[in-house]
Protein backbone atom coordinates (compact mmCIF):
# COMPACT_ATOMS: atom_id res chain seq x y z
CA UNK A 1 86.90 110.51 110.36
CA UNK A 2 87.56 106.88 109.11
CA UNK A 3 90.75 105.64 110.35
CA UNK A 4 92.06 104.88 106.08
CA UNK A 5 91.04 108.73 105.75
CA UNK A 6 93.47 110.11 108.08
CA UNK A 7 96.58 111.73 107.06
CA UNK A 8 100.29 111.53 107.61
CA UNK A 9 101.74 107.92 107.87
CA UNK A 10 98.65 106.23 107.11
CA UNK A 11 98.94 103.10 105.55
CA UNK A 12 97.32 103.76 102.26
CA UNK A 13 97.99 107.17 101.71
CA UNK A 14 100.69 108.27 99.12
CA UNK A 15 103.82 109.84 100.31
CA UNK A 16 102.75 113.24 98.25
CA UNK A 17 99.64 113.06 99.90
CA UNK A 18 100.49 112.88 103.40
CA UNK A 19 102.82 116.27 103.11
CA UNK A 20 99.56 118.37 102.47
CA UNK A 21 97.01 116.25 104.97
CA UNK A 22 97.43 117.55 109.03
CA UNK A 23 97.92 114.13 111.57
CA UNK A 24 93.88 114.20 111.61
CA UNK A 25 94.22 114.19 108.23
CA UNK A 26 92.62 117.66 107.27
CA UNK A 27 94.10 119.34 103.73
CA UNK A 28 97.09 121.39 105.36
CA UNK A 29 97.59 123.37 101.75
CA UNK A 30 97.00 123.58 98.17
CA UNK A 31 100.09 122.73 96.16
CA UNK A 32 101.22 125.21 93.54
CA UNK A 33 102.57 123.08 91.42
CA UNK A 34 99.60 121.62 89.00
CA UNK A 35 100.88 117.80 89.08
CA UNK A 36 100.83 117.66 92.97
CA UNK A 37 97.28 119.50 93.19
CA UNK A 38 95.92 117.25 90.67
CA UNK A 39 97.69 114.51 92.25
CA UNK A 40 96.27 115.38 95.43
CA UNK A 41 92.89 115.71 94.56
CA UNK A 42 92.62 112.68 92.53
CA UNK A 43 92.68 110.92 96.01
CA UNK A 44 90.54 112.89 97.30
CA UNK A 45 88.20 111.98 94.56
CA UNK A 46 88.94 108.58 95.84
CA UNK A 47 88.54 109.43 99.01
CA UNK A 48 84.60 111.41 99.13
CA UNK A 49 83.16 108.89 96.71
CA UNK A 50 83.07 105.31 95.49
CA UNK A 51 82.72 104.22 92.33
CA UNK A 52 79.70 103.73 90.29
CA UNK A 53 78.08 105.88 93.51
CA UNK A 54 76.14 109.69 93.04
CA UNK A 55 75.31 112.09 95.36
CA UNK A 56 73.81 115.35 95.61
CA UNK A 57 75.83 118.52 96.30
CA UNK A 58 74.96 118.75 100.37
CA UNK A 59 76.16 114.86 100.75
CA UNK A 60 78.69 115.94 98.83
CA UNK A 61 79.71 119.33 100.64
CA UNK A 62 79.30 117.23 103.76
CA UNK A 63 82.10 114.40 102.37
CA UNK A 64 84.45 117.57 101.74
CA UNK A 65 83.81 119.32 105.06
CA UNK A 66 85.71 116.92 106.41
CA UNK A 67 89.07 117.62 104.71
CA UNK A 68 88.70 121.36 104.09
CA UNK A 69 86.86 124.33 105.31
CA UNK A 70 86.65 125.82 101.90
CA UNK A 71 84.13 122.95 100.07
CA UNK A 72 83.43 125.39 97.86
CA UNK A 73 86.87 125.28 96.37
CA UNK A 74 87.66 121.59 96.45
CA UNK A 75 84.39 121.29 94.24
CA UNK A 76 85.25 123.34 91.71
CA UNK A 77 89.20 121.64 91.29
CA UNK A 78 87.73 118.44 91.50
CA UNK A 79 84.56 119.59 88.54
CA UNK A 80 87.46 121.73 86.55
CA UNK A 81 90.02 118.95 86.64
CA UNK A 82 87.75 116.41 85.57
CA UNK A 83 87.49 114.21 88.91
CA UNK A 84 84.16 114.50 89.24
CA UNK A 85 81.15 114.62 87.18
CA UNK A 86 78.18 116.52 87.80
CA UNK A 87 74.47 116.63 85.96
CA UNK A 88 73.83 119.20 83.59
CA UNK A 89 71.83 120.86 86.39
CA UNK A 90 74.58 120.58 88.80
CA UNK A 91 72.70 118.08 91.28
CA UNK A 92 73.96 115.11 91.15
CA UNK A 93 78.02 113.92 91.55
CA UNK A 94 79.97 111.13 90.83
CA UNK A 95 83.80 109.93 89.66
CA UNK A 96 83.99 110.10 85.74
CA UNK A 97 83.71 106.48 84.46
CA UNK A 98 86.27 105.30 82.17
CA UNK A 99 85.45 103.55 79.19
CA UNK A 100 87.70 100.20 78.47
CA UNK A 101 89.79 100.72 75.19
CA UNK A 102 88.94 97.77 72.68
């Protein structure tokens, strides 16, 4: 794992963060609370992809793998919360691009 990608006390990595990422800087838990899971998985978002970049659902299972077990699970917060896009089809990801406000 990248050194920015690891966990607890990582320069980089927000305090609320770190208390759910193990030292190697695996997902130790899923908060409860709604505010700190979205929280956390926004960086994760961050994290697996860049932006303006797509990948297919084994790169992208592959990305997850390396914070959580379950990949199965993060994909489906990250789709339901809206931190990810996917193709109609359900082929392709990417992070949702944001559209400047006149």
């Amino acid at each position: 794992m990248d050194a920015h990608l690891a966990g607890n006390g990582c320069l980089g990595t927000p305090p609320l963060v770190a208390r759910f990422l193990t030292p190697d800087g695996r997902l130790s838990a899923m908060p409860a609370k709604q505010g700190k899971r979205v929280a956390l998985l926004s960086w994760l978002a961050t994290q697996i992809l860049a932006p303006g970049e797509s990948v297919d659902e084994k790169a992208l299972g592959s990305r997850l793998s390396a914070y959580h077990d379950d990949v199965a699970m993060l994909r489906r917060y990250l789709i339901d919360f809206r931190l990810l896009t996917r193709t109609p089809d359900g082929t392709v990801y990417a992070l949702p691009t944001v559209t400047p406000r006149p």
